[in-house]
N, C-alpha and C. Protein backbone atom coordinates (compact mmCIF):
# COMPACT_ATOMS: atom_id res chain seq x y z
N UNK A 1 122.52 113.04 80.23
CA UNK A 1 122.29 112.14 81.34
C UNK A 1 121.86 110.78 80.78
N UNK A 2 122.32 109.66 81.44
CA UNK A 2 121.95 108.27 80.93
C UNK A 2 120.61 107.71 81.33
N UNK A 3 120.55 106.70 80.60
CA UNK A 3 118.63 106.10 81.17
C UNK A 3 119.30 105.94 82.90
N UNK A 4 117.91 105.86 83.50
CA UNK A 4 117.88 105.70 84.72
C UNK A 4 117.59 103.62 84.38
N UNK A 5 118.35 103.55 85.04
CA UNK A 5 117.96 101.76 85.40
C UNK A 5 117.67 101.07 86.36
N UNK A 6 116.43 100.47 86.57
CA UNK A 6 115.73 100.09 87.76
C UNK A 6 115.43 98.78 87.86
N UNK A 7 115.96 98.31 89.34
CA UNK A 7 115.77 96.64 89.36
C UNK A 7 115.11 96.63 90.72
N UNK A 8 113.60 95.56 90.17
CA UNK A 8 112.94 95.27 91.47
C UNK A 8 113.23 94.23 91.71
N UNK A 9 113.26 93.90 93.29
CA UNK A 9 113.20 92.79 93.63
C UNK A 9 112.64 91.64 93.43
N UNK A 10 112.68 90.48 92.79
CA UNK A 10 111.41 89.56 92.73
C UNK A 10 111.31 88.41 94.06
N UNK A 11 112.16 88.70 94.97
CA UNK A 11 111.23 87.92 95.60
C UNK A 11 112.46 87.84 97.33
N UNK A 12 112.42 87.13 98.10
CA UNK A 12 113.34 87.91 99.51
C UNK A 12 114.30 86.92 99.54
N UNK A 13 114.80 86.03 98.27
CA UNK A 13 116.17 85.51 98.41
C UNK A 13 117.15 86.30 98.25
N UNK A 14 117.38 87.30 97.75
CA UNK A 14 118.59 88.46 97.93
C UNK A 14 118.71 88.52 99.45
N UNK A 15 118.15 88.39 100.27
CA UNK A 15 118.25 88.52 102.04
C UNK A 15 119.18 87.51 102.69
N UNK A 16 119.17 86.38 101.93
CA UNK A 16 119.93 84.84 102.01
C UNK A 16 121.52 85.35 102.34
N UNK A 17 121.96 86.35 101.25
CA UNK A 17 123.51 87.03 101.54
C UNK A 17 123.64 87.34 102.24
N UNK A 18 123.00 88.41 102.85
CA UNK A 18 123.05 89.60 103.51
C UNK A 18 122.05 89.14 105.01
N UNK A 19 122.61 88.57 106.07
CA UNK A 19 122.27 88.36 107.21
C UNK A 19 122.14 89.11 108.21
N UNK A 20 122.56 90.00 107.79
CA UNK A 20 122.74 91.49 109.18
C UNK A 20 121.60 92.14 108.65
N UNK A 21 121.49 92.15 107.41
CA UNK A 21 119.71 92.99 106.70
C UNK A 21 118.53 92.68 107.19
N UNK A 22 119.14 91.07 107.24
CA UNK A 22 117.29 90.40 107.94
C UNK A 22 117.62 90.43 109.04
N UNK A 23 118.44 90.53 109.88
CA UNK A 23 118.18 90.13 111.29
C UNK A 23 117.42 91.43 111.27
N UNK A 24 118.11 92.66 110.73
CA UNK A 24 117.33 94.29 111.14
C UNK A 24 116.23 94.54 110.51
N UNK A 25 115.58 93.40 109.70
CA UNK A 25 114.29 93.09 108.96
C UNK A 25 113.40 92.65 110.23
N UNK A 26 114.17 91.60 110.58
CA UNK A 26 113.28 90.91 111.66
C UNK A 26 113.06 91.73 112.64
N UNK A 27 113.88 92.68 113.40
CA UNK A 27 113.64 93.14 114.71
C UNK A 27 112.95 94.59 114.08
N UNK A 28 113.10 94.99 113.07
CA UNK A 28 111.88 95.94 112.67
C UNK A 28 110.42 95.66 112.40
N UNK A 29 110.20 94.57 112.51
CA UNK A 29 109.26 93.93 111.96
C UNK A 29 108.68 93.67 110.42
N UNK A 30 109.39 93.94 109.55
CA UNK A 30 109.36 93.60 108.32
C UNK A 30 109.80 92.51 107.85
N UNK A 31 110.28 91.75 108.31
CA UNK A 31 111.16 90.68 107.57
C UNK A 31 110.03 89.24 106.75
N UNK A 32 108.42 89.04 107.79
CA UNK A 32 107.48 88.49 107.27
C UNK A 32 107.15 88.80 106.30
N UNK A 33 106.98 90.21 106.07
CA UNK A 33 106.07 90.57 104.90
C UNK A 33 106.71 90.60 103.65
N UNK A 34 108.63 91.19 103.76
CA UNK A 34 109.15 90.59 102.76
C UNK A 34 109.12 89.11 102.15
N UNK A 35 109.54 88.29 103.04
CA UNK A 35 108.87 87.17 102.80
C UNK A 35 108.18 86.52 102.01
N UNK A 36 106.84 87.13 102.37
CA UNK A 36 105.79 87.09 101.52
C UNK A 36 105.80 87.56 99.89
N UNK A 37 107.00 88.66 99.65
CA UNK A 37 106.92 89.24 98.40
C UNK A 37 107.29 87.81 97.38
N UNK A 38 106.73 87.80 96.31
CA UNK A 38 106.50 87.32 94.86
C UNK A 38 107.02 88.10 93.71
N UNK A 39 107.25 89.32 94.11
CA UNK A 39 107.93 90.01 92.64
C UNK A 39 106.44 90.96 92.25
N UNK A 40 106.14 91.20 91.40
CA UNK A 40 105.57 92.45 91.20
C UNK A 40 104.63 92.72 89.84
N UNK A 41 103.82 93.03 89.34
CA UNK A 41 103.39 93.04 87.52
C UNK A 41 103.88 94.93 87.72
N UNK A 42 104.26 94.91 86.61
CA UNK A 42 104.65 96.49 85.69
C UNK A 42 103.56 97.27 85.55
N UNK A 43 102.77 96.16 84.73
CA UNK A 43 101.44 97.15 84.48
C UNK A 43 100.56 98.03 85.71
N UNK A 44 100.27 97.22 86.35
CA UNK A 44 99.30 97.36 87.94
C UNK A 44 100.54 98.56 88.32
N UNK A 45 101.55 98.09 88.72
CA UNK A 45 102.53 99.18 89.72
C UNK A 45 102.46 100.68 88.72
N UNK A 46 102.25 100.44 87.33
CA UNK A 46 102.36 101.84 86.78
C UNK A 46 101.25 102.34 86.80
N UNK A 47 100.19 101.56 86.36
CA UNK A 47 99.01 102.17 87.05
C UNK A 47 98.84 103.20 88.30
N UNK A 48 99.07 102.37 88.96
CA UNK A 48 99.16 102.78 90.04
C UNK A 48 99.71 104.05 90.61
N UNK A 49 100.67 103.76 90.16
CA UNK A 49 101.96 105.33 90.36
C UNK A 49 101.28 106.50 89.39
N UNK A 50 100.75 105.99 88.18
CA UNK A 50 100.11 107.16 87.63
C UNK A 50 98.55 107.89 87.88
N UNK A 51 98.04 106.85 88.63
CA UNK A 51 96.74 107.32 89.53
C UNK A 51 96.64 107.80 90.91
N UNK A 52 97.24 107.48 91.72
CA UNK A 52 97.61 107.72 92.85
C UNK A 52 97.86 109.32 93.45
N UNK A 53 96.69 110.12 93.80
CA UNK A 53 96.56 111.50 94.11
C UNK A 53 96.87 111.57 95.55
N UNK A 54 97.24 110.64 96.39
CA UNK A 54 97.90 111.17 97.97
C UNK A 54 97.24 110.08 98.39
N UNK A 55 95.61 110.00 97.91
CA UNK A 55 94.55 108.78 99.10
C UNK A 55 94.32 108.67 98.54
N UNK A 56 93.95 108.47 97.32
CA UNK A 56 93.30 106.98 96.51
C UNK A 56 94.22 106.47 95.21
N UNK A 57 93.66 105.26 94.82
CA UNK A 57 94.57 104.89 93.81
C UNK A 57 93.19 104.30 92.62
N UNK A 58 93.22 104.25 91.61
CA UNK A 58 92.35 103.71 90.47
C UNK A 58 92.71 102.92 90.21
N UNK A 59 92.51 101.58 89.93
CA UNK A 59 93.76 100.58 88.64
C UNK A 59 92.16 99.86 88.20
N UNK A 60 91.99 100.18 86.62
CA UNK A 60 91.03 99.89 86.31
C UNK A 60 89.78 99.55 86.61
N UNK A 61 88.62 98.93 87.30
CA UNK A 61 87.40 99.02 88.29
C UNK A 61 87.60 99.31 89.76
N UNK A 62 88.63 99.43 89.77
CA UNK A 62 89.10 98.92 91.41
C UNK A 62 89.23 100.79 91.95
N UNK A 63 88.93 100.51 93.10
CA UNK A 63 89.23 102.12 93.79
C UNK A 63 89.45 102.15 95.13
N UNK A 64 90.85 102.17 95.61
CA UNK A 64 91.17 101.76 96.86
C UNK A 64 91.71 103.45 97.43
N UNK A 65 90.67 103.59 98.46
CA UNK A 65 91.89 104.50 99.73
C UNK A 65 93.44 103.99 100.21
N UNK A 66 94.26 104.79 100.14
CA UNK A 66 95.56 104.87 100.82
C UNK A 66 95.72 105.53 101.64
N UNK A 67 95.99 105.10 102.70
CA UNK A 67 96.93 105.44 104.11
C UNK A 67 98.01 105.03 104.89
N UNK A 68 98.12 105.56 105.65
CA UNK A 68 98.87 104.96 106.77
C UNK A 68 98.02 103.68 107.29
N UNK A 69 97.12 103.78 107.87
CA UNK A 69 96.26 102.82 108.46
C UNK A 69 95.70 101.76 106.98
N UNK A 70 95.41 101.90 106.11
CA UNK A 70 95.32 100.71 105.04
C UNK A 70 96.26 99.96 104.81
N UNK A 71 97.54 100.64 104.54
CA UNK A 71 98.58 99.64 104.06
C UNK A 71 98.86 98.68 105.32
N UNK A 72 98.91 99.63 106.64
CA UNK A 72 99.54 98.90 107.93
C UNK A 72 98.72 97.39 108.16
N UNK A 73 96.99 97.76 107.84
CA UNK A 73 96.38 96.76 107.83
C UNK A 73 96.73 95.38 106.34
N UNK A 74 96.63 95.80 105.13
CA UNK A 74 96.96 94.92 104.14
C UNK A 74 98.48 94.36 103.89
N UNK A 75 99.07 94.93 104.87
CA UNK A 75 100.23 94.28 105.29
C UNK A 75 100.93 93.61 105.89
N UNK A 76 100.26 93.97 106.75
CA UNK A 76 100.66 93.37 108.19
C UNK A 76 102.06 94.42 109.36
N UNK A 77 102.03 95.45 108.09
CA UNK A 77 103.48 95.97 108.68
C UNK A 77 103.33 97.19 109.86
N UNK A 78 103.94 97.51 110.82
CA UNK A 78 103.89 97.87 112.14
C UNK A 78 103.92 99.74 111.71
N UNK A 79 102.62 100.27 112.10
CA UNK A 79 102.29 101.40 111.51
C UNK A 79 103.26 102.44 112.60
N UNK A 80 104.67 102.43 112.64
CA UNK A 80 104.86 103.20 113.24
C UNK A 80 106.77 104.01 112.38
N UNK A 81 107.38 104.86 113.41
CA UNK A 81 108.68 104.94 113.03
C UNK A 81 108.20 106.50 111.90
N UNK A 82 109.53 106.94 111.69
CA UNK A 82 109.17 108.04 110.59
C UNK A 82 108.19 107.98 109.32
N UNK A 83 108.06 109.22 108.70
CA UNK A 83 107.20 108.90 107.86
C UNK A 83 107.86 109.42 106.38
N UNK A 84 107.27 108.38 105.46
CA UNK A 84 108.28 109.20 104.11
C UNK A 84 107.76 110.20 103.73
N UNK A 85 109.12 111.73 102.73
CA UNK A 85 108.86 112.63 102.87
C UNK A 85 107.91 113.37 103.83
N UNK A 86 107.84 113.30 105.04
CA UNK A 86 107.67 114.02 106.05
C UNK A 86 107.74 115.14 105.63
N UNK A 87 107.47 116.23 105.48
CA UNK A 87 107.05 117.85 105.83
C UNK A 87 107.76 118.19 104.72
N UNK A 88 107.55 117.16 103.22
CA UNK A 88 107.79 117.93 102.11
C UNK A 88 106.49 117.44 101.23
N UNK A 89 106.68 118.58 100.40
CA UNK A 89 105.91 118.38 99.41
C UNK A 89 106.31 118.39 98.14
N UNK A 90 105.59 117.30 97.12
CA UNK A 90 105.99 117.31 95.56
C UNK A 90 105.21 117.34 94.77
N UNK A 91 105.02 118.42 93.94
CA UNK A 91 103.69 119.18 92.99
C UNK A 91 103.30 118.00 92.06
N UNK A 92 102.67 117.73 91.43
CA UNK A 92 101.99 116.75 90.52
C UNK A 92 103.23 116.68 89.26
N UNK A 93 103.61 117.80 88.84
CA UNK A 93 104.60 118.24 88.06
C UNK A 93 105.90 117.16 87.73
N UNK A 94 106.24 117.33 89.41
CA UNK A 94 107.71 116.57 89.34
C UNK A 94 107.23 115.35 89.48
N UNK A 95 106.64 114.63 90.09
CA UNK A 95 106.52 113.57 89.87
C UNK A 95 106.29 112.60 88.72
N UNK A 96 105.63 113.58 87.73
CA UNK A 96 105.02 112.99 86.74
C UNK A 96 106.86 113.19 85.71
N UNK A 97 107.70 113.43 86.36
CA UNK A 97 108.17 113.88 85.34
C UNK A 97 109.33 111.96 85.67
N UNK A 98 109.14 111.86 86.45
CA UNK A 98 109.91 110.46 87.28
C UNK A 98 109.63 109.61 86.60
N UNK A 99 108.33 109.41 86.55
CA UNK A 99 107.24 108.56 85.72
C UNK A 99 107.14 108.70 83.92
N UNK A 100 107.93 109.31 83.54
CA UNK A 100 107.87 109.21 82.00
C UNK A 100 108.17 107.92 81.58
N UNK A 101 108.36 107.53 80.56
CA UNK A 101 108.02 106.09 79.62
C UNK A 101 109.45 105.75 79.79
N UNK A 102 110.31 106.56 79.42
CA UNK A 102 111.67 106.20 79.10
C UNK A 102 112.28 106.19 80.45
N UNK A 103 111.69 106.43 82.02
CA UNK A 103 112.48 105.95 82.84
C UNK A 103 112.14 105.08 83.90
N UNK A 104 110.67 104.62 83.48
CA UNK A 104 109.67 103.32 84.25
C UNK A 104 110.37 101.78 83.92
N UNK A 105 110.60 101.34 84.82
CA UNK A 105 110.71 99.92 84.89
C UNK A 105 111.98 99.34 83.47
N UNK A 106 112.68 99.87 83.27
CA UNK A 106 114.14 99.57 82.82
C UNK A 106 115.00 98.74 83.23
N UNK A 107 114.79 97.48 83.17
CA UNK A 107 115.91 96.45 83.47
C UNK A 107 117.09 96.10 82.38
């Protein structure tokens, strides 16, 4: 199997093309907060992904709860609509296995 290769967004001019995306940005209510995106640091996001037990996250002094209701608030984004993985579960196992060195943040 080949590296996995991963491209983040840095910032919501990719939306500029694609006009039917934002309009369904806008009437979902996301389209502000993309907006707002700046692109991202590696370090912090891996942190992150590697601390992150369901509700809290560590990234060096810092110790933040996660929820539904935190992000909706530090976002601004509309706490409603399905929820991801809904009524599954993924053991510590597999995840960690996503997160290995050789398939994090590969551009």
């Amino acid at each position: 199997m080949g590296k996995l290769l991963r491209a983040e967004p840095k910032g919501p001019k990719y939306l500029e093309g694609y006009p039917q995306a934002k309009d369904l940005l806008k009437k979902a209510r996301w389209l502000r907060f993309i907006q707002k995106f700046k692109g991202y640091n590696k370090e912090v996001t891996k942190a992150f992904a590697w601390s992150f037990d369901g509700q809290m996250v560590e990234i060096e002094d810092l110790k933040l709860t996660v929820t539904e209701t935190t992000v909706a608030a530090a976002t601004g984004l509309p706490q409603e609509g399905e929820r991801w993985f809904k009524n599954k579960s993924m053991d510590e196992q597999t995840w960690r296995i996503m997160l290995q060195e050789e398939f994090m943040f590969m551009h």
